[in-house]
C-alpha atoms as a PDB file:
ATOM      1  CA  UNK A   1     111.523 113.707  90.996  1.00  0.00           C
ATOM      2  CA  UNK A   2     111.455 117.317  92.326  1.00  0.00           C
ATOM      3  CA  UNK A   3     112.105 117.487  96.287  1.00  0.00           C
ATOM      4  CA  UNK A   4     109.283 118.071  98.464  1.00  0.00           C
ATOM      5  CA  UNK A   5     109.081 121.084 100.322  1.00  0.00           C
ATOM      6  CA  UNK A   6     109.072 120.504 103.977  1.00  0.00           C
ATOM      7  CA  UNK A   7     105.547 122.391 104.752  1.00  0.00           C
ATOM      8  CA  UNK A   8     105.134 125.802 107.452  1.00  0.00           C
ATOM      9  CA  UNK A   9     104.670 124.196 110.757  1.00  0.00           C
ATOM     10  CA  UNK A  10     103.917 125.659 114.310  1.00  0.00           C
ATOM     11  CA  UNK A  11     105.717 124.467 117.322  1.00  0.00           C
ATOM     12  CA  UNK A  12     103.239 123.687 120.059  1.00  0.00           C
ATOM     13  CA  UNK A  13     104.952 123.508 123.664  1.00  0.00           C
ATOM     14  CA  UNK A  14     101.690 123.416 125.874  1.00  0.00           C
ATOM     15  CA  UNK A  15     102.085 121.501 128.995  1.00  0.00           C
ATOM     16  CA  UNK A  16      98.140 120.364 129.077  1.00  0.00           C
ATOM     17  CA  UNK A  17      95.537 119.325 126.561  1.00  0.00           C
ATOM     18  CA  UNK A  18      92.213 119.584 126.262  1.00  0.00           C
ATOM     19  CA  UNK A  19      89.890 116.094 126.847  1.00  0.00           C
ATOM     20  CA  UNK A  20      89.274 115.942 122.866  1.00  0.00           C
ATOM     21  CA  UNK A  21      93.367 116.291 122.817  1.00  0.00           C
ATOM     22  CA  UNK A  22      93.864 113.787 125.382  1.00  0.00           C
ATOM     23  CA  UNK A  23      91.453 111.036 123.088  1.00  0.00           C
ATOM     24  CA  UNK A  24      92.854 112.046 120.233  1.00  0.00           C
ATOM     25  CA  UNK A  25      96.974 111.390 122.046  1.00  0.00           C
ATOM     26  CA  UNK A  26      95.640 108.039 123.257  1.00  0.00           C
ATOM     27  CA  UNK A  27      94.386 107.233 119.585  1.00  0.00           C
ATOM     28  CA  UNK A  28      97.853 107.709 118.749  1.00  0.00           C
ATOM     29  CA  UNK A  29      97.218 111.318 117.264  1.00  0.00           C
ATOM     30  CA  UNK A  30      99.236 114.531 117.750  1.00  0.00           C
ATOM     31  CA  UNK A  31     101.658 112.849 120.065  1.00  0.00           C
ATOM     32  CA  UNK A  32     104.498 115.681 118.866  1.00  0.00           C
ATOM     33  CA  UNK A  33     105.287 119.367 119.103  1.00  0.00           C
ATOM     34  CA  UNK A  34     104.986 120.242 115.713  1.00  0.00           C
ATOM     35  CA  UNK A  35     101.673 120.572 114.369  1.00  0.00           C
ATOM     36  CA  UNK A  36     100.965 122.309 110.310  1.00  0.00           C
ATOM     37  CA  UNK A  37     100.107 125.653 110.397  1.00  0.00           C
ATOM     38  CA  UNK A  38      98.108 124.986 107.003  1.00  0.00           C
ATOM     39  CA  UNK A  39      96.322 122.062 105.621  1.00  0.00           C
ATOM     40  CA  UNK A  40      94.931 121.155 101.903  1.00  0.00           C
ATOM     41  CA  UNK A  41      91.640 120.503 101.024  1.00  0.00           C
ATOM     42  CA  UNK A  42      89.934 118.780  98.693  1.00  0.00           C
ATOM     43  CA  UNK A  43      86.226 120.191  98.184  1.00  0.00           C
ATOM     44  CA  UNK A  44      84.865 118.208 100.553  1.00  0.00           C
ATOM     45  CA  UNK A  45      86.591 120.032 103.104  1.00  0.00           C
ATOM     46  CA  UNK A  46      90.191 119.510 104.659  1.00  0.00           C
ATOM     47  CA  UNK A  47      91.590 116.081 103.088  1.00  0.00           C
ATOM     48  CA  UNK A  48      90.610 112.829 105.562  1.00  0.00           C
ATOM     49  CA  UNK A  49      94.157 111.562 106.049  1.00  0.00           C
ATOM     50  CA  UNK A  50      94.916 115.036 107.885  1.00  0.00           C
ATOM     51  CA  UNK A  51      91.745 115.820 110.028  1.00  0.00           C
ATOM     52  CA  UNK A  52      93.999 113.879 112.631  1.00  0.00           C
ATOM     53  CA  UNK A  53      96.443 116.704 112.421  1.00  0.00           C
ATOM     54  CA  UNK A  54      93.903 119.349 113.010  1.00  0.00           C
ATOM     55  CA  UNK A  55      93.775 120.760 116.913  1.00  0.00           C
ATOM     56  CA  UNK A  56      90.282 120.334 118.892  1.00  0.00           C
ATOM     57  CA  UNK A  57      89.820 124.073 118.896  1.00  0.00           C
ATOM     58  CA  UNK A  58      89.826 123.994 114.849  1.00  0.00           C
ATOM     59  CA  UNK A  59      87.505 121.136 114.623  1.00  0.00           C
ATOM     60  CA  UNK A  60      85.953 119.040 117.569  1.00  0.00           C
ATOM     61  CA  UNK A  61      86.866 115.579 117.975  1.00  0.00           C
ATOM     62  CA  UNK A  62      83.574 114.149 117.424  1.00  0.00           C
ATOM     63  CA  UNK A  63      83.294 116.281 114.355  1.00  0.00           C
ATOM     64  CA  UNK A  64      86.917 114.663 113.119  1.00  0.00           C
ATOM     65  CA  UNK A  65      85.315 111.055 113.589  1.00  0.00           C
ATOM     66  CA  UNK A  66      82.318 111.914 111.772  1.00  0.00           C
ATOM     67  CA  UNK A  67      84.145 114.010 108.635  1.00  0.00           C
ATOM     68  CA  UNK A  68      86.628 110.572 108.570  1.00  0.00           C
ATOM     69  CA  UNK A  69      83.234 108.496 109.238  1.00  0.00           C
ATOM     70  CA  UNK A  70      81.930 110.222 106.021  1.00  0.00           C
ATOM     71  CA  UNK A  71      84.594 110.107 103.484  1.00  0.00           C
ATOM     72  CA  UNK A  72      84.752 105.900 104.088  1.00  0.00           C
ATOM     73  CA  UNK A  73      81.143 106.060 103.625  1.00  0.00           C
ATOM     74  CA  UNK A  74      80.759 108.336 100.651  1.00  0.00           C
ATOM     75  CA  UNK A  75      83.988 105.778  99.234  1.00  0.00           C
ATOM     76  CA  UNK A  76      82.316 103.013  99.364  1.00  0.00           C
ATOM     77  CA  UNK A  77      78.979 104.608  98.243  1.00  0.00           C
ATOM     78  CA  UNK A  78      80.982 105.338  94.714  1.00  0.00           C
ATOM     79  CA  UNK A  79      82.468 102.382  95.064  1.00  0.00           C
ATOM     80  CA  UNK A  80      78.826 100.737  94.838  1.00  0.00           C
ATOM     81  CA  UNK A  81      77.931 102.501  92.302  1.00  0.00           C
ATOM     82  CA  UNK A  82      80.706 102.375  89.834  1.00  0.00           C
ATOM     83  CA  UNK A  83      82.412  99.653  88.072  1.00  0.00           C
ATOM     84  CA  UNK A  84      85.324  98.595  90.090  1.00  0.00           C
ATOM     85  CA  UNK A  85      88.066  95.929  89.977  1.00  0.00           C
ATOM     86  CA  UNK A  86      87.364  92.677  92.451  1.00  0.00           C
ATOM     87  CA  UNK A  87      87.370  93.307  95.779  1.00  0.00           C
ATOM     88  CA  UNK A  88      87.868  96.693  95.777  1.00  0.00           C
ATOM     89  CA  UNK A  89      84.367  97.262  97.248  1.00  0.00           C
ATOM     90  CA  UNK A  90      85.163  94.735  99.928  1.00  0.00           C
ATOM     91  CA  UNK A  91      88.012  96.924 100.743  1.00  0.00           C
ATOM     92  CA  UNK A  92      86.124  99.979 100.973  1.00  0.00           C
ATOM     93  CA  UNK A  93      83.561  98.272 103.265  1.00  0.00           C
ATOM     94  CA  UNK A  94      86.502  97.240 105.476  1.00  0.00           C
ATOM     95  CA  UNK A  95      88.024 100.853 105.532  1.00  0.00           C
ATOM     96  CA  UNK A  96      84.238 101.795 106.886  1.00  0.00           C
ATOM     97  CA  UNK A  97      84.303  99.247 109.524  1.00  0.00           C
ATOM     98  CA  UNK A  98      88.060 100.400 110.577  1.00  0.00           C
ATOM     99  CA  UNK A  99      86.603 104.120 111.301  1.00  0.00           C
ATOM    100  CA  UNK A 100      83.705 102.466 113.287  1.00  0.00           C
ATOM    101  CA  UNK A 101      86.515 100.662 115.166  1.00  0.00           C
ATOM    102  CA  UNK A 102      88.089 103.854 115.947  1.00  0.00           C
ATOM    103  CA  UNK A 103      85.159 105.482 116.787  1.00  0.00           C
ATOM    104  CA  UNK A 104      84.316 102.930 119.594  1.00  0.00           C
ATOM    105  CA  UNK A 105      87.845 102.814 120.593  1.00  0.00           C
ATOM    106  CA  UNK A 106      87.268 106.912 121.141  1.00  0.00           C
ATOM    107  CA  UNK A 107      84.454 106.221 123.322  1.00  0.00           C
ATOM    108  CA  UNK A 108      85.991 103.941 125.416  1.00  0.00           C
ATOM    109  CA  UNK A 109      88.870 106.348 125.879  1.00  0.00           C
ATOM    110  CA  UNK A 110      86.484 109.062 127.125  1.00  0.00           C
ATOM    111  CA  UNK A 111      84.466 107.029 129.021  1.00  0.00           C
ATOM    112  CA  UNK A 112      87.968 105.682 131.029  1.00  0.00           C
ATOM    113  CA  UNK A 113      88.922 109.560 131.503  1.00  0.00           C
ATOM    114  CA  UNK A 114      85.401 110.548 133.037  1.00  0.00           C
ATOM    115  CA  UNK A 115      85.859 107.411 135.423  1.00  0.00           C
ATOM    116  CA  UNK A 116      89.303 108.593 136.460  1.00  0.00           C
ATOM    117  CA  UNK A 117      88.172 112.191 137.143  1.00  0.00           C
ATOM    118  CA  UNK A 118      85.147 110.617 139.061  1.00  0.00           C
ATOM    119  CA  UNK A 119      88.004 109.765 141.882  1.00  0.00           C
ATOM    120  CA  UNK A 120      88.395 113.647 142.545  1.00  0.00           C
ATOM    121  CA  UNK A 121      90.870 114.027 144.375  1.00  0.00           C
ATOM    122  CA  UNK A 122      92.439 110.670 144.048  1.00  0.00           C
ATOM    123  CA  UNK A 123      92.317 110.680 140.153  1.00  0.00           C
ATOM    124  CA  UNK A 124      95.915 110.197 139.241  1.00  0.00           C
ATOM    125  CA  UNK A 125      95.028 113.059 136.223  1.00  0.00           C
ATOM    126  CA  UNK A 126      95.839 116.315 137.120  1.00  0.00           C
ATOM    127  CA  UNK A 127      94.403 119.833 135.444  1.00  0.00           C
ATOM    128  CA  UNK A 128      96.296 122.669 134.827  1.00  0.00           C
ATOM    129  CA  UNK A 129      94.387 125.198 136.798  1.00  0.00           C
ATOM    130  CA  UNK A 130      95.948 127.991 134.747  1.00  0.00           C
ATOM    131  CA  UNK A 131      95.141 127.042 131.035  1.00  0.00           C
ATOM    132  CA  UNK A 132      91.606 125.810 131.880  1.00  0.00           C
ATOM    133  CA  UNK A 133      91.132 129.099 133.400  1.00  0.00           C
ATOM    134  CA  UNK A 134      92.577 131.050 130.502  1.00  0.00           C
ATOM    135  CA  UNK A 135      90.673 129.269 128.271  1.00  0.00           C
ATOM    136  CA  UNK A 136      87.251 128.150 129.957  1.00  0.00           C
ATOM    137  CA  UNK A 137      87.548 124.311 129.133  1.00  0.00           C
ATOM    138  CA  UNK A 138      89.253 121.945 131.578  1.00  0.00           C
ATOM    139  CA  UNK A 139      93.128 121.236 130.760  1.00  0.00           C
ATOM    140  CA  UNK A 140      94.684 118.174 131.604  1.00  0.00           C
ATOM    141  CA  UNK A 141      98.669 117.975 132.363  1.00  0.00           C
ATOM    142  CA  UNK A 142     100.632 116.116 129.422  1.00  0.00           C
ATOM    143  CA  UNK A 143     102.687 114.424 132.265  1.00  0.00           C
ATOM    144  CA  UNK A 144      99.651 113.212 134.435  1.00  0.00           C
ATOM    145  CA  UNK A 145      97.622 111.909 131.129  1.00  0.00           C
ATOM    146  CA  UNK A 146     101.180 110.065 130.193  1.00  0.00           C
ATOM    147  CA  UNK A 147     101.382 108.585 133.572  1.00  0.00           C
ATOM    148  CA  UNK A 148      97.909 107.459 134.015  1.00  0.00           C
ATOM    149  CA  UNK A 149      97.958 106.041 130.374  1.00  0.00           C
ATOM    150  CA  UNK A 150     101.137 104.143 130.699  1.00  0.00           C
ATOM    151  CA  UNK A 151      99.405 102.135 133.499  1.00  0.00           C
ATOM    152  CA  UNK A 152      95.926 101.974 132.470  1.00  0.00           C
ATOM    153  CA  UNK A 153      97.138 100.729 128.991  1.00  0.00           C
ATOM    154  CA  UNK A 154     100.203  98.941 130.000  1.00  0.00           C
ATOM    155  CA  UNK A 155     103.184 100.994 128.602  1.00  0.00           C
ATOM    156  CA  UNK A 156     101.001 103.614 126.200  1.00  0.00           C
ATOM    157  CA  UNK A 157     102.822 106.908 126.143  1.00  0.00           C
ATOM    158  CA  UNK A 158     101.059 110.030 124.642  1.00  0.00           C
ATOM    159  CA  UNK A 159     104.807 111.012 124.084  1.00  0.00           C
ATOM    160  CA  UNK A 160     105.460 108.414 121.484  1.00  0.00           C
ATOM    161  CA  UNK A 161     105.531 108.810 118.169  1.00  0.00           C
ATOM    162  CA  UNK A 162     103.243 106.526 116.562  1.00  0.00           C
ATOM    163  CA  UNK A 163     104.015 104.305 113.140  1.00  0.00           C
ATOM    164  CA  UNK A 164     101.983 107.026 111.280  1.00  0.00           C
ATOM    165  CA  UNK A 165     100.319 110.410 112.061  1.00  0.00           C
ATOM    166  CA  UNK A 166      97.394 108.351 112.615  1.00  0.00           C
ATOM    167  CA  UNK A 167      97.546 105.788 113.645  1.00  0.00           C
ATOM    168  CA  UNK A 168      95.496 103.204 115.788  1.00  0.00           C
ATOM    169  CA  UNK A 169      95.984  99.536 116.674  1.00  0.00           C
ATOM    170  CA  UNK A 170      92.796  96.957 116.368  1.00  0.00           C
ATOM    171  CA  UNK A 171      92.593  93.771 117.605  1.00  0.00           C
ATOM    172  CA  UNK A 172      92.677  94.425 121.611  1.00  0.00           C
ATOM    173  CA  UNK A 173      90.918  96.460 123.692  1.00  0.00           C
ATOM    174  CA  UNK A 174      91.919 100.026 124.582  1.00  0.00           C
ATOM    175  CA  UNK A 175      92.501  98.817 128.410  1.00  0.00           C
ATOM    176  CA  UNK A 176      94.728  95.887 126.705  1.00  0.00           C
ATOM    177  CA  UNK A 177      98.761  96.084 126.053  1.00  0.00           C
ATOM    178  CA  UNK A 178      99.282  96.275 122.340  1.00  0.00           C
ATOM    179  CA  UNK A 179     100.634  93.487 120.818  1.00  0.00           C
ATOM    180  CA  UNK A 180     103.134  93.124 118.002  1.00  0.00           C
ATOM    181  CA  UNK A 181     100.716  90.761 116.177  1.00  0.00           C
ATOM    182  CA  UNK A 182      98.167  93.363 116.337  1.00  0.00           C
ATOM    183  CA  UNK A 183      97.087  95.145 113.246  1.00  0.00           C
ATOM    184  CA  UNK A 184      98.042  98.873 112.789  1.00  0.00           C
ATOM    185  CA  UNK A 185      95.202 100.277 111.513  1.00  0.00           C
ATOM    186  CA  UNK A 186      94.815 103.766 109.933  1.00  0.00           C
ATOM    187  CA  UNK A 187      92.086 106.337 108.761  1.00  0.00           C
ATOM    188  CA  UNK A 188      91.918 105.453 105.156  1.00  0.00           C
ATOM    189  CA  UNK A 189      93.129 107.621 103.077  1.00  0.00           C
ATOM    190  CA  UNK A 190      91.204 108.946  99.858  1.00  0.00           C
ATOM    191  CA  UNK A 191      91.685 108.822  96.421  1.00  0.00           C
ATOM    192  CA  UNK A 192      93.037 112.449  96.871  1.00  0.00           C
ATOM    193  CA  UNK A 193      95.222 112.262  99.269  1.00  0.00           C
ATOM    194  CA  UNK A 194      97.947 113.639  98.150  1.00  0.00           C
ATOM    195  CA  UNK A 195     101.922 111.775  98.257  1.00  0.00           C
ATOM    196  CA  UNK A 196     101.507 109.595 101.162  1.00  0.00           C
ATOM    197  CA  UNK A 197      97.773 107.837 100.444  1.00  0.00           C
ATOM    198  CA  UNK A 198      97.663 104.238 100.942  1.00  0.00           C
ATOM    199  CA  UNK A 199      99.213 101.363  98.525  1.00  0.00           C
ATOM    200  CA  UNK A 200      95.490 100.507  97.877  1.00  0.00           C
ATOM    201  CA  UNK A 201      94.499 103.411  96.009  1.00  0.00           C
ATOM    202  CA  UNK A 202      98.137 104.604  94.731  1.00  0.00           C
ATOM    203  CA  UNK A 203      96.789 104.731  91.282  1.00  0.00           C
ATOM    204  CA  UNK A 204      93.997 106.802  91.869  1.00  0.00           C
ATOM    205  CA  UNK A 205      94.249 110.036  90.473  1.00  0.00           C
ATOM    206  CA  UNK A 206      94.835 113.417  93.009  1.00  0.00           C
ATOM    207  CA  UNK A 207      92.286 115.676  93.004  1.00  0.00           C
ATOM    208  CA  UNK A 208      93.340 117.955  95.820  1.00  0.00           C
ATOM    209  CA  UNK A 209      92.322 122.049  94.965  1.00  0.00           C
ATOM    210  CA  UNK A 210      94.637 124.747  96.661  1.00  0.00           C
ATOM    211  CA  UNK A 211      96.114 127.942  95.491  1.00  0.00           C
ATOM    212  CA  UNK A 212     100.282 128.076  95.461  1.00  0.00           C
ATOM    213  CA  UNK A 213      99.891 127.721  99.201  1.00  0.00           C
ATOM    214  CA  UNK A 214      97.617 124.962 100.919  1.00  0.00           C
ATOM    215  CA  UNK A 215      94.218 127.016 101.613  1.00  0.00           C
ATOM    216  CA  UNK A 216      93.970 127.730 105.375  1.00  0.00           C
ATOM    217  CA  UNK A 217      90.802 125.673 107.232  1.00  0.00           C
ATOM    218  CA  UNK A 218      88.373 128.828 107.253  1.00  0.00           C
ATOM    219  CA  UNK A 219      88.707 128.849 103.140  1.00  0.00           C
ATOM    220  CA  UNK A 220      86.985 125.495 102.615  1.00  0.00           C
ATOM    221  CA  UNK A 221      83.419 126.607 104.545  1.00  0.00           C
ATOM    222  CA  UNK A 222      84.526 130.328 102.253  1.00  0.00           C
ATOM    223  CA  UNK A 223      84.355 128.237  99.002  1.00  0.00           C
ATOM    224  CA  UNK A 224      81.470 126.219 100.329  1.00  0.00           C
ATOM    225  CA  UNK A 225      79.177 129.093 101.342  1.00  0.00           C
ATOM    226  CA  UNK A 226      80.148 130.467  97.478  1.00  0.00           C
ATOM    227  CA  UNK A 227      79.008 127.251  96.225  1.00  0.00           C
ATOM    228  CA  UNK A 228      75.474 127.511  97.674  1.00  0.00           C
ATOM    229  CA  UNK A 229      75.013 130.553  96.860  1.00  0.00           C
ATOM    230  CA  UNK A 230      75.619 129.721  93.374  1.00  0.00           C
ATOM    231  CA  UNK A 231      73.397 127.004  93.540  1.00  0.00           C
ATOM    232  CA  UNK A 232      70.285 129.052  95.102  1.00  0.00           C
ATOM    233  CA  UNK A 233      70.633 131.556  92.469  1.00  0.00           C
ATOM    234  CA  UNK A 234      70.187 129.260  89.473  1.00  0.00           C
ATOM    235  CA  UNK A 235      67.601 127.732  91.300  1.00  0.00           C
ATOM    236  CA  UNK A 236      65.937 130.442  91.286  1.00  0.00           C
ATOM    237  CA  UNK A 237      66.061 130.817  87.457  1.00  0.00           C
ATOM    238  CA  UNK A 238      63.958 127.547  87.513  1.00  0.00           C
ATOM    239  CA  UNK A 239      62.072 128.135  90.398  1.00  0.00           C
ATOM    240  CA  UNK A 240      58.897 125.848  89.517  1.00  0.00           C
ATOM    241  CA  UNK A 241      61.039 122.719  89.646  1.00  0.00           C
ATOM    242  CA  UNK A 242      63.832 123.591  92.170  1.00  0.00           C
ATOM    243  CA  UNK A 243      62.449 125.982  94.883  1.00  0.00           C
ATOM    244  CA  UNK A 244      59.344 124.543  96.899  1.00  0.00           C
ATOM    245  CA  UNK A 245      56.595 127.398  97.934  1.00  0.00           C
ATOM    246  CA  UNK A 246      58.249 128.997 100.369  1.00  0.00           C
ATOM    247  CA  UNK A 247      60.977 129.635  98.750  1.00  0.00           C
ATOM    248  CA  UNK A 248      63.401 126.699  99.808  1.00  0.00           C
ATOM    249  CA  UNK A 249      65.418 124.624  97.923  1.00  0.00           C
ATOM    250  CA  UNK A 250      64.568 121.605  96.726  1.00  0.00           C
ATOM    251  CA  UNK A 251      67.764 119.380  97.031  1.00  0.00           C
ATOM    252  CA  UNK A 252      66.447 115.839  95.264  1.00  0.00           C
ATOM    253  CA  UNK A 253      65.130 117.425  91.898  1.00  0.00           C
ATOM    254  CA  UNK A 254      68.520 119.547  91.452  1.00  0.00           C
ATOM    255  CA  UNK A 255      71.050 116.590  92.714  1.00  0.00           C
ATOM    256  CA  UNK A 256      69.061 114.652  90.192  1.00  0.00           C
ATOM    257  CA  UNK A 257      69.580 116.735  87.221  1.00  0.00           C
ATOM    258  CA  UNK A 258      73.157 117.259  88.306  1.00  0.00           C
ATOM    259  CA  UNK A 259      73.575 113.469  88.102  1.00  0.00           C
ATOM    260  CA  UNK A 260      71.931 113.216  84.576  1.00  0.00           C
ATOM    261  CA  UNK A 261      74.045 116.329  83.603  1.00  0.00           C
ATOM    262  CA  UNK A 262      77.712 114.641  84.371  1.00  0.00           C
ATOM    263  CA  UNK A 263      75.947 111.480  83.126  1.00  0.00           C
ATOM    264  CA  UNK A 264      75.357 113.204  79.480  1.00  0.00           C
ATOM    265  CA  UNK A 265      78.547 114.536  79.362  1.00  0.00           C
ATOM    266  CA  UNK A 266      80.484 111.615  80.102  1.00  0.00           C
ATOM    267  CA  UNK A 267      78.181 109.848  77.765  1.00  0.00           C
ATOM    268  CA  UNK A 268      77.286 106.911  80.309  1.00  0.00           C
ATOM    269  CA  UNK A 269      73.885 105.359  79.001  1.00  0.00           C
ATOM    270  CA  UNK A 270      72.863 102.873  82.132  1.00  0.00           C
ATOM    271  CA  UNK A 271      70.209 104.304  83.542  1.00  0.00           C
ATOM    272  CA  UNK A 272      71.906 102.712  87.013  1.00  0.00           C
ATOM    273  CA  UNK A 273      75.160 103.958  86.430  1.00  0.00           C
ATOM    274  CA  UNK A 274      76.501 107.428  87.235  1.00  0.00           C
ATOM    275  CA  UNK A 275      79.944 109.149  86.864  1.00  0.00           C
ATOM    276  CA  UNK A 276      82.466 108.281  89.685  1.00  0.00           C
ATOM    277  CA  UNK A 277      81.466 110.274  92.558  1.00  0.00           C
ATOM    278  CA  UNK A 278      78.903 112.199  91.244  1.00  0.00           C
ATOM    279  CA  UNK A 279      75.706 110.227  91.855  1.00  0.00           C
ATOM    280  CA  UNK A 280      72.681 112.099  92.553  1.00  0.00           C
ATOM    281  CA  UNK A 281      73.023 110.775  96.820  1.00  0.00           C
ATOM    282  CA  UNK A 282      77.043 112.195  96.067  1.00  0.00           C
ATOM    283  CA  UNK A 283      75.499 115.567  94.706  1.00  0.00           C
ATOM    284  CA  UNK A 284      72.830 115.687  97.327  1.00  0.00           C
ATOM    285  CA  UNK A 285      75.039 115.787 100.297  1.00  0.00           C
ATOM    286  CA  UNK A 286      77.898 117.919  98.687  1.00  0.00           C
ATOM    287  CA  UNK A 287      75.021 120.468  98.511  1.00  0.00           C
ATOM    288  CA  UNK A 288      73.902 119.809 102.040  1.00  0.00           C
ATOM    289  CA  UNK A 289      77.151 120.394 103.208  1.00  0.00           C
ATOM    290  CA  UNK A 290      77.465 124.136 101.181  1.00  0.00           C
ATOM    291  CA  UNK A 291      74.147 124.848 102.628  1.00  0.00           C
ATOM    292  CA  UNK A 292      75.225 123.892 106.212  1.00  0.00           C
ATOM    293  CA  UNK A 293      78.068 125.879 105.414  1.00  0.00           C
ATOM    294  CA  UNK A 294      76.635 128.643 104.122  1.00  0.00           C
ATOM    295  CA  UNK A 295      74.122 128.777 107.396  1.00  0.00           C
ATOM    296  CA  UNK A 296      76.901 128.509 109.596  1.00  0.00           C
ATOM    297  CA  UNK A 297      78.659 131.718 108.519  1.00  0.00           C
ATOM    298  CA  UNK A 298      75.441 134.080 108.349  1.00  0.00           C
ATOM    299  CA  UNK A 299      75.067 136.691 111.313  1.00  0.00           C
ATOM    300  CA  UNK A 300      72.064 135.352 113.587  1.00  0.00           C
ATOM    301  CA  UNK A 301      69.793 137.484 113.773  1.00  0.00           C
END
C-alpha cells in the first residue's frame, strides 16, 4: 500500500477562542494546535467527518451541526429508498439520532457558558480583551474555559486529545463525569469519507472529487454556484415545463426528470425505486443547495 502523505497543516497558537470554539472544545473538537489548512469535498460540500475540523470563522457552529444533521438525514433517506442489507437502515436511523444527541449536548454547553458569564464579574471565564477587540466577537481565554470545564464537568480538559477528531461521549449528561462504560460516539461518517470512515460502511465505495490538491472551502460554493447556473440555463431551453411565469425555477418538475433520467440509465424499472442517492427529494435539495449557493455569492444590490 502506498504511504499516505501527511496533509499541509497550520499551527494555531491562540490563547482564546471564540464561544462557537469553546462548544465545539467541550464537544471534544479541535482540542490541538494543528488544524488542516485544506479540506476535501465531496459535492455536497466539505466531507461530514471533517466539518469538525473546520474553524468557526470558516463555517459557524450551528451551520456544522446542521451540514452533519443533513448528511445522516439524506443517508438514511437513500437508505429508505434503496435496497439495503438488514439492518443497515436501522443503523442509519441510529447515526441520525447520534447527531441529534450532539446537537442537544451543544445546547446545553452554550446554555452553561451564558449562565457562567451571567456572574460578571464572578464568572470564573475570563475574555481576552485584546482578541475580542481585534476581532469584534468576544474571546474567551483557553486557560479560564479549561479551568471552568474541568470543574463544571468533573475532570473535562479542552486540552485533551480526544479518542477521535470528533468525538463525543453519550450516555451522561454534559454536567456529568464521563464514564468508561459510556459510549464514544462520533459524527458518522459517509460513504465517502475517505481512509478513516467507519467499519460500518468500509465497503462503500469513495466518491470524494478534488483536483491533485484537496479543493480549498471557498471552491465547493465555486462549483456549486457553476452548477446552478448550468441548471437555469437548460431550464430555460424548456421553459414551459421548468421555469414558472416569472421566470423562476421550478425545482419539483426538473428533480423529477433528473430522477427518471438516472433511473433510465441504470435501467431500474420500479416505479418506487430510484438510483442510490439520486431520488428526485436527493436531486431536489442538491439543487437547493447550488441555488443557495449561487445567491450567496451574487453582489447585493
Amino acid at each position: 500500500m502506498p504511504t499516505e502523505i501527511e496533509p499541509e497543516r497550520l499551527v494555531d497558537l491562540r490563547p482564546s477562542c471564540t464561544r462557537d470554539e469553546a462548544i465545539a472544545k467541550l464537544l471534544g473538537w479541535r482540542r490541538g494546535p494543528l488544524v488542516p489548512k485544506y479540506f476535501d469535498v465531496n459535492i455536497d460540500g466539505v466531507r461530514v467527518d471533517q466539518i469538525p475540523l473546520l474553524l468557526s470563522t470558516e463555517m459557524p457552529l450551528h451551520e456544522q451541526l446542521a451540514a452533519i444533521r443533513e448528511a445522516a438525514r439524506r443517508d438514511l433517506l437513500t437508505a429508505a429508498e434503496g435496497d439495503v442489507a438488514p439492518g443497515e437502515l436501522d443503523e442509519k436511523e441510529s447515526a441520525l439520532a447520534v447527531v441529534d444527541e450532539l446537537i442537544k449536548k451543544a445546547r446545553t454547553y452554550s446554555v452553561h457558558i451564558e449562565d457562567e458569564f451571567a456572574k460578571g464579574a464572578d464568572s470564573a471565564l475570563r475574555i481576552d480583551a485584546a482578541a475580542t477587540s481585534e476581532s469584534g466577537e468576544e474571546h474567551i481565554t483557553l486557560a479560564s474555559l479549561d479551568r471552568w470545564a474541568r470543574e463544571r464537568y468533573a475532570g473535562l480538559s479542552i486540552f485533551e486529545d480526544s479518542t477521535s477528531a470528533h468525538s463525543v461521549e453519550l450516555g451522561s449528561r454534559p454536567d456529568e463525569p464521563p464514564t468508561a462504560e459510556g459510549r464514544a460516539a462520533s459524527v458518522p461518517a459517509p460513504a465517502d469519507a475517505g481512509p478513516d470512515r467507519t467499519a460500518a460502511n468500509a465497503d462503500a465505495p469513495i466518491i470524494v472529487i478534488k483536483t491533485k490538491s484537496a479543493w480549498r472551502c471557498d471552491r465547493v460554493d465555486h462549483f456549486l454556484a457553476t452548477f446552478a447556473f448550468v441548471v437555469e440555463a437548460l431550464a430555460e431551453k424548456s421553459a414551459s415545463r421548468y421555469m414558472d411565469d416569472k421566470g423562476q425555477l421550478k425545482i419539483d418538475p426538473l428533480a423529477q426528470d433528473l430522477a427518471k433520467r438516472a433511473k433510465q440509465a441504470a435501467n431500474i424499472k420500479e416505479d418506487n425505486k430510484f438510483l442510490k442517492g439520486l431520488s428526485p427529494d436527493s436531486i431536489k435539495s442538491r439543487i437547493e443547495d447550488a441555488l443557495g449557493a449561487k445567491r450567496e455569492q451574487l453582489p447585493t444590490k
